[in-house]
N, C-alpha and C. Protein backbone atom coordinates (compact mmCIF):
# COMPACT_ATOMS: atom_id res chain seq x y z
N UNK A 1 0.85 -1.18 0.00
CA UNK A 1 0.00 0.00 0.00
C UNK A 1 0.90 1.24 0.00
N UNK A 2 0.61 2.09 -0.70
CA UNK A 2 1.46 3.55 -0.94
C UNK A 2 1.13 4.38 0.26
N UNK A 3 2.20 4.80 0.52
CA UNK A 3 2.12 5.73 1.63
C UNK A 3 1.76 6.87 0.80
N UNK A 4 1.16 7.93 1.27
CA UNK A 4 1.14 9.15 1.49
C UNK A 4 1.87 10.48 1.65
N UNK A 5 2.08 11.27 0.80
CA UNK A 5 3.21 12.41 0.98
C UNK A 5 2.55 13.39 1.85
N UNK A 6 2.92 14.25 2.98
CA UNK A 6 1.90 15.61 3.35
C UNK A 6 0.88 16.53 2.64
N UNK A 7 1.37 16.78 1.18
CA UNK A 7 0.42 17.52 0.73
C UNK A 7 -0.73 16.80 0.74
N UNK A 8 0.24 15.08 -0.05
CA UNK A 8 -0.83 14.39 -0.75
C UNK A 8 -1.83 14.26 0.37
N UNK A 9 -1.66 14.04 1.72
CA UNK A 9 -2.78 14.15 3.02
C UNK A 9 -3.94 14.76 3.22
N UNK A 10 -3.07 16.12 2.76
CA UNK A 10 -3.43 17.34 3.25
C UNK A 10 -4.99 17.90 1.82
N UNK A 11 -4.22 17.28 1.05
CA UNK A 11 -5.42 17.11 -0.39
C UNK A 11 -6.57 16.12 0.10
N UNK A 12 -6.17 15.14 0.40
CA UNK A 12 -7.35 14.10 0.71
C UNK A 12 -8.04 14.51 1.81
N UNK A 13 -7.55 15.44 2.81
CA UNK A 13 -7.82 15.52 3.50
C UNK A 13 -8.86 17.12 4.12
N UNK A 14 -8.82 17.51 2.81
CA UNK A 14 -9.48 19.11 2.38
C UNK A 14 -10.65 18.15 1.48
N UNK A 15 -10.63 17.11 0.72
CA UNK A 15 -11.80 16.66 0.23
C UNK A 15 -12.60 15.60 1.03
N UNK A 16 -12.19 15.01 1.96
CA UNK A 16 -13.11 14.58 2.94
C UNK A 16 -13.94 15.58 3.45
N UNK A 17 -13.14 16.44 3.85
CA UNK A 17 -13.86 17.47 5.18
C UNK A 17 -14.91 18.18 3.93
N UNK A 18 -14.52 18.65 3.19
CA UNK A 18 -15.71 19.84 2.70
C UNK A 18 -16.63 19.28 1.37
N UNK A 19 -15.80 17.80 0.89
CA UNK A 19 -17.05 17.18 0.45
C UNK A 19 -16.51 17.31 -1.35
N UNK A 20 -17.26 16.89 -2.00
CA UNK A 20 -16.99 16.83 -3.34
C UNK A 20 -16.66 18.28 -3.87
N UNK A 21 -15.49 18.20 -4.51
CA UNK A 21 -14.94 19.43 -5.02
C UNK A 21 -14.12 19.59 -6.47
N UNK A 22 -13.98 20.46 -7.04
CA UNK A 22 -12.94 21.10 -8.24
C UNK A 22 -11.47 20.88 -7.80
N UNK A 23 -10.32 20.74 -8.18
CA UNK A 23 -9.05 21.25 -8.50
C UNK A 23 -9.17 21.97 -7.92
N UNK A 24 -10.01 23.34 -8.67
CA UNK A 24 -9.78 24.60 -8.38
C UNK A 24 -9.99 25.02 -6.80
N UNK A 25 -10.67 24.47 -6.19
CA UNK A 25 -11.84 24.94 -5.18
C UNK A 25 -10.58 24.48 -4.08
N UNK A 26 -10.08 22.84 -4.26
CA UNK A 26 -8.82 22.67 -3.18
C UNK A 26 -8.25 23.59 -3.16
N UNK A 27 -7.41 24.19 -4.87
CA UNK A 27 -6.38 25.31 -4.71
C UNK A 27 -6.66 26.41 -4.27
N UNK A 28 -7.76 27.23 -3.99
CA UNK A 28 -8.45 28.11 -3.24
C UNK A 28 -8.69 27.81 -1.61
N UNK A 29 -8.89 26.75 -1.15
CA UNK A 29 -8.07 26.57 -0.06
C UNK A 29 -6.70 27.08 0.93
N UNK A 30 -5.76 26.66 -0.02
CA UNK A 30 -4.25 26.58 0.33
C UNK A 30 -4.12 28.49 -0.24
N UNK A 31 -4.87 29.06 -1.44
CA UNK A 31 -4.72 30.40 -1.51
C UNK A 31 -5.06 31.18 0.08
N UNK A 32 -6.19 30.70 0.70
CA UNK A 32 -6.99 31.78 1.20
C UNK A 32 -6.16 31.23 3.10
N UNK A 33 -5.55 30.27 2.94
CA UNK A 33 -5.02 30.12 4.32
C UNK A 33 -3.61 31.34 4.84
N UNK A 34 -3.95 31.45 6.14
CA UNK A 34 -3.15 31.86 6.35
C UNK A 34 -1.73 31.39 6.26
N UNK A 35 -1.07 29.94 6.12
CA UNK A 35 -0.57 29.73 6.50
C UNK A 35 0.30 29.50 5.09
N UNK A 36 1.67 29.76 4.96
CA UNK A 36 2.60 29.91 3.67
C UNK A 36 2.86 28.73 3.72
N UNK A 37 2.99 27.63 4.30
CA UNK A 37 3.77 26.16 4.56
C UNK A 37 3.54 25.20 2.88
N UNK A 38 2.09 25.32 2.28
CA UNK A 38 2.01 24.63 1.17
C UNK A 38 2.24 25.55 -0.48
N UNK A 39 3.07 25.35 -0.83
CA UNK A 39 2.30 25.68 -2.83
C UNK A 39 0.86 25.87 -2.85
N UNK A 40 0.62 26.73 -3.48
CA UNK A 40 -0.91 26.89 -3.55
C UNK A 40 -1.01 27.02 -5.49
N UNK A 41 0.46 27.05 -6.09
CA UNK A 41 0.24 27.07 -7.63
C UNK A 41 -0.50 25.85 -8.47
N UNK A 42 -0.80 26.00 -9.72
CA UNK A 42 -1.84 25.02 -10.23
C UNK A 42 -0.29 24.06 -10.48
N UNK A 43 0.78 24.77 -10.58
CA UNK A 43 1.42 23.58 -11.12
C UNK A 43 2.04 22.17 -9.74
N UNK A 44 1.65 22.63 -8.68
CA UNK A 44 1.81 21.60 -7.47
C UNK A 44 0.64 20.81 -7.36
N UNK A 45 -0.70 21.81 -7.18
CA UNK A 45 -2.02 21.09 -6.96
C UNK A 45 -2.42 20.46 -8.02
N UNK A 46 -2.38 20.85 -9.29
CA UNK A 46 -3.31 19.65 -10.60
C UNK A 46 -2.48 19.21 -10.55
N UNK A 47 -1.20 18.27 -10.56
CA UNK A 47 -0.92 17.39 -11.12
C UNK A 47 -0.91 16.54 -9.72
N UNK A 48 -0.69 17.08 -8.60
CA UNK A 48 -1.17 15.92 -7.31
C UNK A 48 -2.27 15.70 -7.26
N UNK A 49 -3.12 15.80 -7.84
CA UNK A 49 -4.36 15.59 -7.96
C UNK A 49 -4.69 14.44 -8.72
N UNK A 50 -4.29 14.62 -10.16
CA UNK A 50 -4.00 13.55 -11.14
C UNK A 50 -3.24 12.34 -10.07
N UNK A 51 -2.49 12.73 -9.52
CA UNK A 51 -1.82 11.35 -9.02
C UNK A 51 -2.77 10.44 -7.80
N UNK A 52 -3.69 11.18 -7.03
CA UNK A 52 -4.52 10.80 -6.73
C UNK A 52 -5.17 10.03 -7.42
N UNK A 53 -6.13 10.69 -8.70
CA UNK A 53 -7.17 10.15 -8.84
C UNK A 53 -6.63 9.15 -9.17
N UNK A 54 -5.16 9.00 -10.13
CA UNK A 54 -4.55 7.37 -10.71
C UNK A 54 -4.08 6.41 -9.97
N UNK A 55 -3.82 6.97 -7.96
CA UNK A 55 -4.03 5.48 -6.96
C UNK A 55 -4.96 5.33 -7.07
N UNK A 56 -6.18 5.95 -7.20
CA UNK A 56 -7.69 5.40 -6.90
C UNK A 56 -7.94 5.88 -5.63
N UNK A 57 -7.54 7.20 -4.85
CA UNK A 57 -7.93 7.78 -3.55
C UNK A 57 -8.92 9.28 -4.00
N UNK A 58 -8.90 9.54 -5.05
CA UNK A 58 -9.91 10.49 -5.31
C UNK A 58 -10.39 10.05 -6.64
N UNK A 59 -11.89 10.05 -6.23
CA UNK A 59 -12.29 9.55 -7.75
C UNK A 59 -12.96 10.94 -8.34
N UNK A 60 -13.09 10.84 -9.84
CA UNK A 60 -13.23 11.96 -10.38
C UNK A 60 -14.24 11.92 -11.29
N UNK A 61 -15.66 12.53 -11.85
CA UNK A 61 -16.19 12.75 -12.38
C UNK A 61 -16.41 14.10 -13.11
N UNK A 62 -16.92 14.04 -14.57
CA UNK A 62 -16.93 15.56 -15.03
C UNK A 62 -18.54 15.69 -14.90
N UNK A 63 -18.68 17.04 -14.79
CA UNK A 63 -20.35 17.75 -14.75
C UNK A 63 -20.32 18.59 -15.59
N UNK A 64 -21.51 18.57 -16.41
CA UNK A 64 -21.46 19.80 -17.27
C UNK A 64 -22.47 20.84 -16.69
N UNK A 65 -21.70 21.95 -16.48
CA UNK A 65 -22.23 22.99 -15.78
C UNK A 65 -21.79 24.32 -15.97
N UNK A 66 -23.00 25.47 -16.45
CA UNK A 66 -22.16 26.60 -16.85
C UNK A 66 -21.72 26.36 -18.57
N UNK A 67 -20.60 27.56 -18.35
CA UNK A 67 -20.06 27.26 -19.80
C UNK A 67 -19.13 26.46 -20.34
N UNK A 68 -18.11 25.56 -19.46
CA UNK A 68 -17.41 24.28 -19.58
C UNK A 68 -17.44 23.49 -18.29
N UNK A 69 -17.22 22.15 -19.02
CA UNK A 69 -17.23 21.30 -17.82
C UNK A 69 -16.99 21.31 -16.80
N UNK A 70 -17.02 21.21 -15.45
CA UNK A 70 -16.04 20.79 -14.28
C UNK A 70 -16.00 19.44 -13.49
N UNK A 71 -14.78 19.34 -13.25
CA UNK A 71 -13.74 17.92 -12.94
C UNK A 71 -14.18 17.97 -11.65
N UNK A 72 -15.24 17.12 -11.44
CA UNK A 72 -15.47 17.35 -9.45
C UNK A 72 -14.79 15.94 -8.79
N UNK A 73 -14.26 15.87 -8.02
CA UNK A 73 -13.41 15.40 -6.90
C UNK A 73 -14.14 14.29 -5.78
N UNK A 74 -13.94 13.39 -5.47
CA UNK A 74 -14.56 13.02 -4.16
C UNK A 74 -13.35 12.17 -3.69
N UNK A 75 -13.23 12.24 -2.22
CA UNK A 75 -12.61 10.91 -1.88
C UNK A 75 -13.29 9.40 -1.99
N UNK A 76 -12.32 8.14 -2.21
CA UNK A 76 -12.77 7.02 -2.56
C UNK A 76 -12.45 6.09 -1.19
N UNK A 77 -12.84 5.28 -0.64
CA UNK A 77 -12.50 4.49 0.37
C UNK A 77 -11.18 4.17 0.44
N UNK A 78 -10.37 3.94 -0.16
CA UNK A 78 -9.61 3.82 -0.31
C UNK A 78 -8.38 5.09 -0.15
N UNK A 79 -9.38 6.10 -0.91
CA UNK A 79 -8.50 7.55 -0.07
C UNK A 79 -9.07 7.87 1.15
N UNK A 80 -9.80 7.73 2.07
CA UNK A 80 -10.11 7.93 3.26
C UNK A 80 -9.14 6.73 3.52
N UNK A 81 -9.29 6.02 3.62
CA UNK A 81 -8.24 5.26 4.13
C UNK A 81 -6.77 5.61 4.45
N UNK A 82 -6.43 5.66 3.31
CA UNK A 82 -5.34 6.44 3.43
C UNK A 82 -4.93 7.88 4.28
N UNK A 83 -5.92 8.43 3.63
CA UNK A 83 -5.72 9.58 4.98
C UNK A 83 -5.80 9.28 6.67
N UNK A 84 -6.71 8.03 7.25
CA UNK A 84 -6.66 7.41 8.34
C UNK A 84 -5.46 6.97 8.47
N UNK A 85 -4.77 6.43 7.74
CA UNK A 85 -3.40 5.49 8.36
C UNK A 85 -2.44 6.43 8.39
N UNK A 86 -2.30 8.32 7.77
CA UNK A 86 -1.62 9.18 7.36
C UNK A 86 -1.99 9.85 9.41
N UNK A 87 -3.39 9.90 9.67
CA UNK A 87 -3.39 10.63 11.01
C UNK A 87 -3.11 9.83 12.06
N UNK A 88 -3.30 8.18 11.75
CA UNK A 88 -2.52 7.79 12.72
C UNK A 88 -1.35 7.35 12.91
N UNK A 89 -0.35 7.84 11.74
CA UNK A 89 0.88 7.62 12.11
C UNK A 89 1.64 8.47 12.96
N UNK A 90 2.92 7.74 13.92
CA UNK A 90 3.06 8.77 14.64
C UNK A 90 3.97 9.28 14.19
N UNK A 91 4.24 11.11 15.06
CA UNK A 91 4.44 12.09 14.50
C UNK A 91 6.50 11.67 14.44
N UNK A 92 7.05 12.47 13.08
CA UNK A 92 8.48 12.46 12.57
C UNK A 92 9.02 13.56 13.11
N UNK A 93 10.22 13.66 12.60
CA UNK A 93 11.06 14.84 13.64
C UNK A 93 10.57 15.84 12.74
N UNK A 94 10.08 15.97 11.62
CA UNK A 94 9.69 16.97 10.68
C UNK A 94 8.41 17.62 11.47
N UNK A 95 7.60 17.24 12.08
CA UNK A 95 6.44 16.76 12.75
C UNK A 95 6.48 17.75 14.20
N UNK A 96 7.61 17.20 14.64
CA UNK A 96 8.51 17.50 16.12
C UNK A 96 9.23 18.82 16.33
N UNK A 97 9.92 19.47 14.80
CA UNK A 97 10.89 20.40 15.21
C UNK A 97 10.75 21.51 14.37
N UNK A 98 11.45 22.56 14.94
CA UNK A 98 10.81 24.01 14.49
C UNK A 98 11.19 24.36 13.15
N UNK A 99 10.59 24.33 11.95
CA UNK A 99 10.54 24.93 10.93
C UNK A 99 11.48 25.83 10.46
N UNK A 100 11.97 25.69 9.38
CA UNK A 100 13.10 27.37 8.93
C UNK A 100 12.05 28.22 8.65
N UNK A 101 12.62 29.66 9.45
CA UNK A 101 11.83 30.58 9.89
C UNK A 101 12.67 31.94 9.30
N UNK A 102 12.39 32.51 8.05
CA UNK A 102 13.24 33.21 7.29
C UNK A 102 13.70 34.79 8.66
N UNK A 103 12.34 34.88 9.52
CA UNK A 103 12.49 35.69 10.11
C UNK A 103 13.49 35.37 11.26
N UNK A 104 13.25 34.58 11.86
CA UNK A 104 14.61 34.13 13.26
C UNK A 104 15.65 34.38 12.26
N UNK A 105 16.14 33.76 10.93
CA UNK A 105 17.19 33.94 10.04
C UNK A 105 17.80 35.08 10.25
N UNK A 106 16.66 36.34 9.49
CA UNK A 106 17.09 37.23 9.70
C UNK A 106 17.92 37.90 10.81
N UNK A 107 16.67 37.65 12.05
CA UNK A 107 17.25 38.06 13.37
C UNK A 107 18.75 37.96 13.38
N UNK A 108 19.10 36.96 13.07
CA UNK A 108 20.42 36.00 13.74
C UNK A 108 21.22 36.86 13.07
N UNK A 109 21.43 37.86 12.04
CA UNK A 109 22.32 39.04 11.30
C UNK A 109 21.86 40.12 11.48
N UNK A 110 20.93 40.55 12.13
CA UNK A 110 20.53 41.85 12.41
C UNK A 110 21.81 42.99 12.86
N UNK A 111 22.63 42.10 13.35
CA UNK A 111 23.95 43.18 13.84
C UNK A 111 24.78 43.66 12.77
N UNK A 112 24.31 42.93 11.56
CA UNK A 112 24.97 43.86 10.31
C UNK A 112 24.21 45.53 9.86
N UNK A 113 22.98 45.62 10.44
CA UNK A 113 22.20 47.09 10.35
C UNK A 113 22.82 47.73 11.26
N UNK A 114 22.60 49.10 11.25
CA UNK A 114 22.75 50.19 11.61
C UNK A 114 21.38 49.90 12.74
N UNK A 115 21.89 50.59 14.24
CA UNK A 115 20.79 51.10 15.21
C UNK A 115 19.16 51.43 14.62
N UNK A 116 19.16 52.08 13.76
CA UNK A 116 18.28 52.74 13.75
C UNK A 116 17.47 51.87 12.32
N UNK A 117 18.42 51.57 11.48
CA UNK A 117 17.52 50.28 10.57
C UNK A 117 17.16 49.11 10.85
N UNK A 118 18.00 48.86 12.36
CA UNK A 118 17.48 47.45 12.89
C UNK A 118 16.34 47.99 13.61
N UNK A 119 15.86 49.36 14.21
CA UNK A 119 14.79 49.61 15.17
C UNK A 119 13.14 49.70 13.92
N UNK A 120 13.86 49.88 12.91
CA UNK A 120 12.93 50.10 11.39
C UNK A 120 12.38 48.86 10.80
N UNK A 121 13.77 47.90 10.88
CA UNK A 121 13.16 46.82 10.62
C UNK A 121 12.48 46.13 11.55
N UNK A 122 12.33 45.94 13.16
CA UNK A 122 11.71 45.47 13.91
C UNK A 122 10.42 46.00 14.00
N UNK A 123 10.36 47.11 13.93
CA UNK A 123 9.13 47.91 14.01
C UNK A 123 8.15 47.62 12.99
N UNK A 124 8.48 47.83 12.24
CA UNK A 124 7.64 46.29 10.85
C UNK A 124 7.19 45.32 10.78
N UNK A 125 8.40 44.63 11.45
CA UNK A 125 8.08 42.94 11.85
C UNK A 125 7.03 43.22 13.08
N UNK A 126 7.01 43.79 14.05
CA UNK A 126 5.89 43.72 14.94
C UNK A 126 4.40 44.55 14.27
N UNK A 127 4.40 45.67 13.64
CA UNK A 127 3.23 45.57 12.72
C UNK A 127 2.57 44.91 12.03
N UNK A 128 3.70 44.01 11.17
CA UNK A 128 3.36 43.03 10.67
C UNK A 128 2.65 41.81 11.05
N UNK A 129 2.93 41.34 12.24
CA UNK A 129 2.87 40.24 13.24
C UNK A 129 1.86 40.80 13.53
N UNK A 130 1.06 42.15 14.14
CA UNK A 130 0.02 42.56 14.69
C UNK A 130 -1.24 42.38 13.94
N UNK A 131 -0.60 42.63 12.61
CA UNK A 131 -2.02 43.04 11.44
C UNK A 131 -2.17 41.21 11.18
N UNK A 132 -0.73 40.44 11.07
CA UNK A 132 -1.16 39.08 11.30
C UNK A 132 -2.67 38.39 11.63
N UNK A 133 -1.70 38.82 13.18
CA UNK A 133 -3.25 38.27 14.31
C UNK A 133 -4.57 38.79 14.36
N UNK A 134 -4.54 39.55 13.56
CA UNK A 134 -6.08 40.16 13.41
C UNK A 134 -6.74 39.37 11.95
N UNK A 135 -5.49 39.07 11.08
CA UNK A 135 -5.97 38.54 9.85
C UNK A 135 -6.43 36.87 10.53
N UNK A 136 -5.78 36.18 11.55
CA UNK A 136 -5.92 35.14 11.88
C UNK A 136 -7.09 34.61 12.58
N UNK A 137 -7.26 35.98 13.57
CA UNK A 137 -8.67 36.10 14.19
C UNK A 137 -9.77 36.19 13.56
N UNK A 138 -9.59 36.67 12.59
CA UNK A 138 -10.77 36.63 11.59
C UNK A 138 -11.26 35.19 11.12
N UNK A 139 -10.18 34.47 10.45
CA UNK A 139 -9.74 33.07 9.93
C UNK A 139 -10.72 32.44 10.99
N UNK A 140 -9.94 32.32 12.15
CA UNK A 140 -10.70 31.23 12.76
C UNK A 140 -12.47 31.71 13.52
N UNK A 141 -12.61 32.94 13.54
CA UNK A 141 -13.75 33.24 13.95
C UNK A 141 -14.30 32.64 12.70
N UNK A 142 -14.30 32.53 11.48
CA UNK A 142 -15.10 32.04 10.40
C UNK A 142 -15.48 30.63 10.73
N UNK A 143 -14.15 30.11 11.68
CA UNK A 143 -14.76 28.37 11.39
C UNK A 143 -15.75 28.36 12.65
N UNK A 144 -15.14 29.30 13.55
CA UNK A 144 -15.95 28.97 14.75
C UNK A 144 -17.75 29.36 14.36
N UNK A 145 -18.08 29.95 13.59
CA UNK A 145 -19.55 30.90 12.76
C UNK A 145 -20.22 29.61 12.03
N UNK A 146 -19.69 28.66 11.78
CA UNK A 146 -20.34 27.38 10.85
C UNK A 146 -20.28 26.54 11.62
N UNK A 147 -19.68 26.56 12.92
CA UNK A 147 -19.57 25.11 13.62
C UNK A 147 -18.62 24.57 13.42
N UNK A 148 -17.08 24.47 12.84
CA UNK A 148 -16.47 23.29 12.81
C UNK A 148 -15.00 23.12 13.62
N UNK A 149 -15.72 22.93 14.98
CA UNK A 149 -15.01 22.98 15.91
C UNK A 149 -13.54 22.32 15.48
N UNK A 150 -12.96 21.43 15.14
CA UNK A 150 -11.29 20.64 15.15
C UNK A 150 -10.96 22.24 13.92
N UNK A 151 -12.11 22.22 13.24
CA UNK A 151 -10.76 23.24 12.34
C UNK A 151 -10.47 24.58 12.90
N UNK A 152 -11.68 24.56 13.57
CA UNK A 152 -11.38 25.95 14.88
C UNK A 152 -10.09 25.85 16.24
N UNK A 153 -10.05 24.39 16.10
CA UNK A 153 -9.22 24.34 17.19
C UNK A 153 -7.85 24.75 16.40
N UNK A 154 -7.37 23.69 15.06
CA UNK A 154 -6.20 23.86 14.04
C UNK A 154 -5.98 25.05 14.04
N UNK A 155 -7.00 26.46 13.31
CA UNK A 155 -7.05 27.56 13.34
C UNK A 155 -6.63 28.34 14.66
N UNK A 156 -6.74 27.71 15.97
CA UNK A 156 -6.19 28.72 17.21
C UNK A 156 -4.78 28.44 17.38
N UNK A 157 -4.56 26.93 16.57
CA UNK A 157 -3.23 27.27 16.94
C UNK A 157 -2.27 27.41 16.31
N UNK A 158 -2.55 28.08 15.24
CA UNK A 158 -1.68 28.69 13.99
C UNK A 158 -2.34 30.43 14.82
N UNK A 159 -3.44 31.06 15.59
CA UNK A 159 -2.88 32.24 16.19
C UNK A 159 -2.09 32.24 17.59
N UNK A 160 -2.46 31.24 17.92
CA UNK A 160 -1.10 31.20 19.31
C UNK A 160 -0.03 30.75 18.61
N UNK A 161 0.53 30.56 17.91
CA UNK A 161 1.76 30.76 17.35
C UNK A 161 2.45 31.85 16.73
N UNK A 162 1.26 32.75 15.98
CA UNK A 162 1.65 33.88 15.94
C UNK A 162 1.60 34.54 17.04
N UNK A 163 1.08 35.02 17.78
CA UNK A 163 0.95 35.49 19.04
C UNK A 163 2.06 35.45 19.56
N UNK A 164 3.01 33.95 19.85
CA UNK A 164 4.08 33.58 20.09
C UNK A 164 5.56 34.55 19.77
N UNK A 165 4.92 34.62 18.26
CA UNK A 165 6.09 35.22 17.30
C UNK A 165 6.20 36.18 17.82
N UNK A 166 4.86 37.08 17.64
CA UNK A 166 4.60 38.47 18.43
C UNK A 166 5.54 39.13 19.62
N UNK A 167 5.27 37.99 20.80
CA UNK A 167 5.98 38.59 21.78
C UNK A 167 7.34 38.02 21.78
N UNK A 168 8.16 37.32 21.07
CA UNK A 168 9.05 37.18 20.65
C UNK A 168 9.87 38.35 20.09
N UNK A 169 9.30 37.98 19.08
CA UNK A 169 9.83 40.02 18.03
C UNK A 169 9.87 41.41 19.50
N UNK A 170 8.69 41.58 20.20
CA UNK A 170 8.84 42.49 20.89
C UNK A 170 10.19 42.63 21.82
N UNK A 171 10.59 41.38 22.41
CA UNK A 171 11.71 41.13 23.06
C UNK A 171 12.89 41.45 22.33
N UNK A 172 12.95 40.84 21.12
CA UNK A 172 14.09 41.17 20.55
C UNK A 172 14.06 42.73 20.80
N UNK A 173 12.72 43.76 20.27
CA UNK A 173 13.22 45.20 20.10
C UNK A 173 13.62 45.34 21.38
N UNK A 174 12.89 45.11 22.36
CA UNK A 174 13.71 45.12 24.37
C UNK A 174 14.90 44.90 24.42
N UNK A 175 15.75 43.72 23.80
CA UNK A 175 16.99 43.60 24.14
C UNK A 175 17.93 44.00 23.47
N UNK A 176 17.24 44.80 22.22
CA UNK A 176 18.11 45.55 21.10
C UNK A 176 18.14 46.69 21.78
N UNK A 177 16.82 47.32 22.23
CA UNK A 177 17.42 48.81 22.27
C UNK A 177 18.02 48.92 23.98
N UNK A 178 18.09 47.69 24.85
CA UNK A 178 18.96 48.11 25.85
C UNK A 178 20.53 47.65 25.46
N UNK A 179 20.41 47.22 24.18
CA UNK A 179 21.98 46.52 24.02
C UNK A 179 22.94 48.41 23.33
N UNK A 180 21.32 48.88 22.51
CA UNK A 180 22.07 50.08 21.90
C UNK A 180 22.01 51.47 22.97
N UNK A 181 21.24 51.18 23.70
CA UNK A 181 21.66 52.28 25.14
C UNK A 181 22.97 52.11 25.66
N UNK A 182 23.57 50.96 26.29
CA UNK A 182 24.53 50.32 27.13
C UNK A 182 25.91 51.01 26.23
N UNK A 183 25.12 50.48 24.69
CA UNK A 183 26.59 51.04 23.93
C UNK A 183 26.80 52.76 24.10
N UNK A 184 25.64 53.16 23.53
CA UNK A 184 25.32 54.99 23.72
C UNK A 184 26.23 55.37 25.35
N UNK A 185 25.88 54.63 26.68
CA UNK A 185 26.49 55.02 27.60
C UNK A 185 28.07 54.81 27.96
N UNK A 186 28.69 54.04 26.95
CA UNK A 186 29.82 53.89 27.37
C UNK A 186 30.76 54.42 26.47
């Protein structure tokens, strides 16, 4: 039996939950999430798709509807399946450990700016991070408005993570600008 790649999961696993669907309608998914972690281009999603439907985990029918056809989607027992043996496997160090995070990156060279472009660039990053959590709050107030509590839960904790980031970033500007006082006083 073929294992499962993450996206490929993560596909089967957007057409269980919301039910017979388009290509398109998954890739509008992965557009409208907050979260950057997947490809959301047609050239990642249609052709994992195709590879689906050719294990036999999404079966595919066309409808004629409108002014051209559309390719609607369902999972097949066999792709529920698969997605079951995908949630109960247990979790990998990929699973386990913290992500490359272009922003900590950054952090970690910040001492190549100037005082006042590192206080410019932080000051951003915490706007940024702010207007975040409001974009996130929104996100999950939507799931919480239809009822679907697990994706409401998923959804809180992609904002306590930002949140996380949040007061993270703030610290850094705390320990930057007492690192650039200390210097100013001596």
């Amino acid at each position: 039996m073929a294992e499962s790649s993450l996206l490929e999961s993560v596909v089967l696993g957007i057409v269980w939950k919301l039910g017979p669907m388009t290509p398109y309608a998954i890739r509008q998914e992965f557009v409208h999430s907050p979260s950057s972690s997947f490809s959301a281009s047609t050239g990642a999603i249609y052709p994992l798709v195709d590879r689906l439907v050719d294990r036999g985990w999404l079966g595919s029918k066309t409808e004629a509807t409108g002014k051209r056809p559309r390719r609607m989607l369902k999972i097949t027992r066999s792709g529920a399946a698969a997605l079951r043996r995908w949630l109960r496997s247990e979790p990998n160090d990929a699973d386990l450990s913290v992500p490359f995070d272009s922003l900590r990156t950054r952090i970690y060279f910040l001492a190549a700016l100037r005082p006042d472009e590192r206080r410019r660039y932080l000051d951003s990053v915490v706007a940024g991070l702010e207007a975040r959590i409001q974009d996130v709050r929104a996100y999950c107030q939507s799931y919480e408005t239809k009822g679907r509590w697990e994706s409401s839960l998923a959804a809180s904790g992609y904002l306590e993570l930002a949140k996380a980031r949040l007061r993270w970033a703030r610290e850094v500007q705390r320990r930057l600008e007492a690192a650039d006082e200390s210097l100013n006083e001596g």
